[in-house]
Each structure stands twice: as structure tokens, then as C-alpha cells.
C-alpha atoms as a PDB file:
ATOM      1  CA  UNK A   1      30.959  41.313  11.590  1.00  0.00           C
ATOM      2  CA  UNK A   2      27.745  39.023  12.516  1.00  0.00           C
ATOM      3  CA  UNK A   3      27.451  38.231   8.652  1.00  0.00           C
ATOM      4  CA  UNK A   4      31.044  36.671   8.714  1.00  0.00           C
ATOM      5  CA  UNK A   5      30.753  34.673  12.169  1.00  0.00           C
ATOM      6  CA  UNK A   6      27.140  33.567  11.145  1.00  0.00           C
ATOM      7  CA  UNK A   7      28.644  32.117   7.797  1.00  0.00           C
ATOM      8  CA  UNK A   8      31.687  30.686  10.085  1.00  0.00           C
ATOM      9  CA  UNK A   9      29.945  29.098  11.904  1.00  0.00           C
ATOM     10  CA  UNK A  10      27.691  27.676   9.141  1.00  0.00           C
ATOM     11  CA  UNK A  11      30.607  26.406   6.989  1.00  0.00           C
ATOM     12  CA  UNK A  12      31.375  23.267   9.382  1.00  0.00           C
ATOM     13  CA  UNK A  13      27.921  21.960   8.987  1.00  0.00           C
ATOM     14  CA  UNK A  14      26.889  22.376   5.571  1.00  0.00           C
ATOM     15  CA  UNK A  15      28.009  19.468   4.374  1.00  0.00           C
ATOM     16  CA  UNK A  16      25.516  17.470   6.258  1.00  0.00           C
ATOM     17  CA  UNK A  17      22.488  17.529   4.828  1.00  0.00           C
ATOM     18  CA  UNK A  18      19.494  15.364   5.794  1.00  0.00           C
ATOM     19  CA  UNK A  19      18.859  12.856   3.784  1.00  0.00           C
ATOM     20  CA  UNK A  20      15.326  11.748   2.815  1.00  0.00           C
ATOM     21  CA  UNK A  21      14.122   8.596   3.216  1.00  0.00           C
ATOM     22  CA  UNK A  22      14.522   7.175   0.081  1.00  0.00           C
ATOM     23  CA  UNK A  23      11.061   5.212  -0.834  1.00  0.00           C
ATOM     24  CA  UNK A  24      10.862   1.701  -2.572  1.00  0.00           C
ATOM     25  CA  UNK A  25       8.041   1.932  -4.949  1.00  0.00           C
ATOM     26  CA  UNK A  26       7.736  -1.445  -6.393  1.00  0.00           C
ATOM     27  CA  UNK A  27       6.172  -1.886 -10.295  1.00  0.00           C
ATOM     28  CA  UNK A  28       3.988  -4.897 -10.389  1.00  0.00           C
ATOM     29  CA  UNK A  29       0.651  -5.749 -11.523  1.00  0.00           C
ATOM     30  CA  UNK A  30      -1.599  -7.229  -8.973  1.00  0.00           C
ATOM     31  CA  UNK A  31      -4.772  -6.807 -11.139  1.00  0.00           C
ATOM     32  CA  UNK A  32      -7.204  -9.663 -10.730  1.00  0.00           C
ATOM     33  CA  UNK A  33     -10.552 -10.852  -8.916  1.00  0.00           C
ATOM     34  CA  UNK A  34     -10.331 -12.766  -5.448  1.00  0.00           C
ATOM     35  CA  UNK A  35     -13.049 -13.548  -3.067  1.00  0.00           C
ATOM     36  CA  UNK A  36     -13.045 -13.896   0.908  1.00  0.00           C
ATOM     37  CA  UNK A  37     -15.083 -14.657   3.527  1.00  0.00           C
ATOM     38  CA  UNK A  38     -15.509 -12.567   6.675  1.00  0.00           C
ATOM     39  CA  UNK A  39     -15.943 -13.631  10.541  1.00  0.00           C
ATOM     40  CA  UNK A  40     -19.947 -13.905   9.472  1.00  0.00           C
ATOM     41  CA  UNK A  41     -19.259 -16.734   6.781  1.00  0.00           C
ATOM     42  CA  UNK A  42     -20.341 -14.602   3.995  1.00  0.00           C
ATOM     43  CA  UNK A  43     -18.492 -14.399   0.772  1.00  0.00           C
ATOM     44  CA  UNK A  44     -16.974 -10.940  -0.583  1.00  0.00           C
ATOM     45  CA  UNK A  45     -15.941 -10.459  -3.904  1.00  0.00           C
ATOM     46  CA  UNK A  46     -12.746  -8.449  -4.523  1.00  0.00           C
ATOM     47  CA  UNK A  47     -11.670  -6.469  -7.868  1.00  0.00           C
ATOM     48  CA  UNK A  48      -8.549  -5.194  -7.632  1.00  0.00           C
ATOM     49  CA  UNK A  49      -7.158  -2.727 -11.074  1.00  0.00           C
ATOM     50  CA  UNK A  50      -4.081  -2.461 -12.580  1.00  0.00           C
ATOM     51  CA  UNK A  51      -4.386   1.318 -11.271  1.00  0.00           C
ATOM     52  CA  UNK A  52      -5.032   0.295  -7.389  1.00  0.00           C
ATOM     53  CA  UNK A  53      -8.466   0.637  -7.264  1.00  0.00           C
ATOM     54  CA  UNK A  54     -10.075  -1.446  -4.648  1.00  0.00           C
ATOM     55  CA  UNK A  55     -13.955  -2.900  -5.579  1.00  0.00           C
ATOM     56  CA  UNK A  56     -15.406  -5.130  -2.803  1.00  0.00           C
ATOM     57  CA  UNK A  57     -19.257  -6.469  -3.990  1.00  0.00           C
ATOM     58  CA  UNK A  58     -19.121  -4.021  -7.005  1.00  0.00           C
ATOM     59  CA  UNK A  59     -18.596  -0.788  -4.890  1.00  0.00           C
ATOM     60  CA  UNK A  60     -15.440   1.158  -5.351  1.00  0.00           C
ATOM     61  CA  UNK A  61     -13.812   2.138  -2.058  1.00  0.00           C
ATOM     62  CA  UNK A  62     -12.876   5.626  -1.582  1.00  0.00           C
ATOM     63  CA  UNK A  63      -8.669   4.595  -0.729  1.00  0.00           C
ATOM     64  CA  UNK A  64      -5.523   6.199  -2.041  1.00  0.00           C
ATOM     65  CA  UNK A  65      -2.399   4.235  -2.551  1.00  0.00           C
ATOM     66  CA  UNK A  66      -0.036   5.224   0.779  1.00  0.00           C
ATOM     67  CA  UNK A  67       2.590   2.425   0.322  1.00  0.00           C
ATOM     68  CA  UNK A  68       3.552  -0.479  -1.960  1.00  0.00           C
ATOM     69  CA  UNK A  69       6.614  -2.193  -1.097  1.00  0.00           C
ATOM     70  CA  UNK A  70       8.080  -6.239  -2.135  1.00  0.00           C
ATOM     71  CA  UNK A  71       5.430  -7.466   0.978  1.00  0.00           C
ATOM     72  CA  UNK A  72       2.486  -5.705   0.744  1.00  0.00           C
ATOM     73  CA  UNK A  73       0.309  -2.679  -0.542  1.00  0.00           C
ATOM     74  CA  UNK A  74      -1.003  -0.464   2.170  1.00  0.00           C
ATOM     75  CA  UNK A  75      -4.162   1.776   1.423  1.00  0.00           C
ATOM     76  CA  UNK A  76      -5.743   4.641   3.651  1.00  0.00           C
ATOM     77  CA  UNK A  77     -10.032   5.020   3.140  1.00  0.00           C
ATOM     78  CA  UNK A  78     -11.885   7.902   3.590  1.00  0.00           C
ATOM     79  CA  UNK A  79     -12.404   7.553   7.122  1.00  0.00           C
ATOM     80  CA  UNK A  80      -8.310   6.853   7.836  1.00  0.00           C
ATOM     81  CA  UNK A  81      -8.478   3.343   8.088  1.00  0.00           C
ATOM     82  CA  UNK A  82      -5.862   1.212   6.506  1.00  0.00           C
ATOM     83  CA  UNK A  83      -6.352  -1.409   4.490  1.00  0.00           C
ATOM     84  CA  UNK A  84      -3.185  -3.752   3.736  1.00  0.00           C
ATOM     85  CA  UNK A  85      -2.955  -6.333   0.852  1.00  0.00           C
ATOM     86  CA  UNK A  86      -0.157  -8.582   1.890  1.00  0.00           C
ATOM     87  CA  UNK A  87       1.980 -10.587  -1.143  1.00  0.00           C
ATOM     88  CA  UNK A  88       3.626 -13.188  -1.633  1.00  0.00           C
ATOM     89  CA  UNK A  89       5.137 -14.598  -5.103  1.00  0.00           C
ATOM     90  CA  UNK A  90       3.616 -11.363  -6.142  1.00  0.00           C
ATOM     91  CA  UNK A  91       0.406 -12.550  -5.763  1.00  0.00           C
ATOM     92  CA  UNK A  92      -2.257 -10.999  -3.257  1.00  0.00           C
ATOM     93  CA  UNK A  93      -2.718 -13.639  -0.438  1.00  0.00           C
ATOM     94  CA  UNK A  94      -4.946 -11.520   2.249  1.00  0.00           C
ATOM     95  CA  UNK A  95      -6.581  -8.255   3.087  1.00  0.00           C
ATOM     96  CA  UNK A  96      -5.826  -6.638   6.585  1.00  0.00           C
ATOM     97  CA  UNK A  97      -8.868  -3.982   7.763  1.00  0.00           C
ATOM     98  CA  UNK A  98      -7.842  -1.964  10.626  1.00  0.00           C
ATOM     99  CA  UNK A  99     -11.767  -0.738  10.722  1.00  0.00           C
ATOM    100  CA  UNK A 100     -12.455  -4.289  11.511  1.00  0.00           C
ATOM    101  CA  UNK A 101      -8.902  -5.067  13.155  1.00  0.00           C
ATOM    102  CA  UNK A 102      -9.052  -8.517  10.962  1.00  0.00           C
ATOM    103  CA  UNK A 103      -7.016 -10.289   8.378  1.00  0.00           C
ATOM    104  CA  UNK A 104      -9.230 -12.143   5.499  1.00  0.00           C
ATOM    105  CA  UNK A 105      -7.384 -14.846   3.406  1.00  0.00           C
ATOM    106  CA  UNK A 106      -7.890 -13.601  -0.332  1.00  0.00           C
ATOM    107  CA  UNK A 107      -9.068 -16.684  -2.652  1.00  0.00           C
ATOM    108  CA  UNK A 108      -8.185 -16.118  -6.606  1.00  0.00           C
ATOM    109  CA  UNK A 109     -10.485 -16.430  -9.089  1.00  0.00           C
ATOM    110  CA  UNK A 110      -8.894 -14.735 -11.894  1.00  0.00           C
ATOM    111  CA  UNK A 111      -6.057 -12.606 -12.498  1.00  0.00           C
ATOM    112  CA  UNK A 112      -4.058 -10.458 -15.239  1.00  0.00           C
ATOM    113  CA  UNK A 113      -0.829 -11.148 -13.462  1.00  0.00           C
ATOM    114  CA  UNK A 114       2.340 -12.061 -15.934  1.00  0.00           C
ATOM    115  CA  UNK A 115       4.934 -14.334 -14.530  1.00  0.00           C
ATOM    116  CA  UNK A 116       8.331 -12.936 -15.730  1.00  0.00           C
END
């Protein structure tokens, strides 16, 4: 008998299912070189890979890829900090470090981006 309520009472309420999130993942290729300079006036060079690797001053940073969406490309480090690469036009305009808590204005110096 509780076999027949429990499925009774089921029956109402398994049509609604949660729905995930559905997650924009956006193809693009932001590969290219950019500098910027930080509160200190010293220059930083920036590498960034077709495969979202991240080289500031010819060290790779230890970051996986935890978002890329039309606006911007959001990065976790080893330590938990994000780092954000804001777009526009599909091109990289600035870095965001929450380490630092500051936003750095990316300069280009050469990139392997295709206009379409």
C-alpha cells in the first residue's frame, strides 16, 4: 500500500524537473600580445593563447578557464583569485585582478584575431 501512495503522490510532480542553467560558452579567438602598466608605472607584457593560457613577463600563470561569455573571460589562479579579461568588439580591452582589487587597461601590440 505505501508503494502505491508513494508513487501517487510522486506522479503530480514529475513533470517538473529542474532545469540547469544552461551556459553560454562563446567561440572566439582572443589570441594576441598586449601590454599594461600597473599603479607603480611599470610596463607588463601580456601573452594571451588561442587555448586561454595567460603569460604576464614570460611566466605562465597557473589559471583555469571558469567563464567566457560575449563581455568578458573570467579566470580563477591557484590561490582563488579571479582574474577577468573584459571585451569589447571582441577584442581584450583590460585585465581585472581581484588579488590586487584593480582594473589595468590592456594596450595591443599584436594579435591573431580574424574579423568575420
Amino acid at each position: 500500500m505505501h508503494k502505491i501512495i508513494r508513487g501517487l503522490l510522486k506522479l503530480p510532480f514529475s513533470h517538473l524537473k529542474r532545469k540547469k542553467k544552461k551556459k553560454i560558452e562563446v567561440k572566439r579567438n582572443i589570441s594576441g600580445e598586449w601590454y599594461f602598466t600597473d599603479q607603480n608605472k611599470h610596463k607588463h607584457h601580456l601573452i594571451l593563447s588561442s587555448n586561454f593560457n595567460i603569460i604576464i613577463d614570460h611566466n605562465k600563470l597557473d589559471t583555469k578557464l571558469v567563464e567566457n561569455n560575449p563581455d568578458s573571460i573570467v579566470f580563477i589562479d591557484k590561490y582563488g583569485y579571479i582574474l577577468r579579461i573584459m571585451i569589447h568588439n571582441n577584442l581584450p580591452v583590460s585585465i581585472y585582478d581581484e588579488a590586487e582589487n584593480v582594473s589595468y587597461k590592456l594596450i595591443i601590440l599584436k594579435n591573431d584575431i580574424k574579423k568575420h
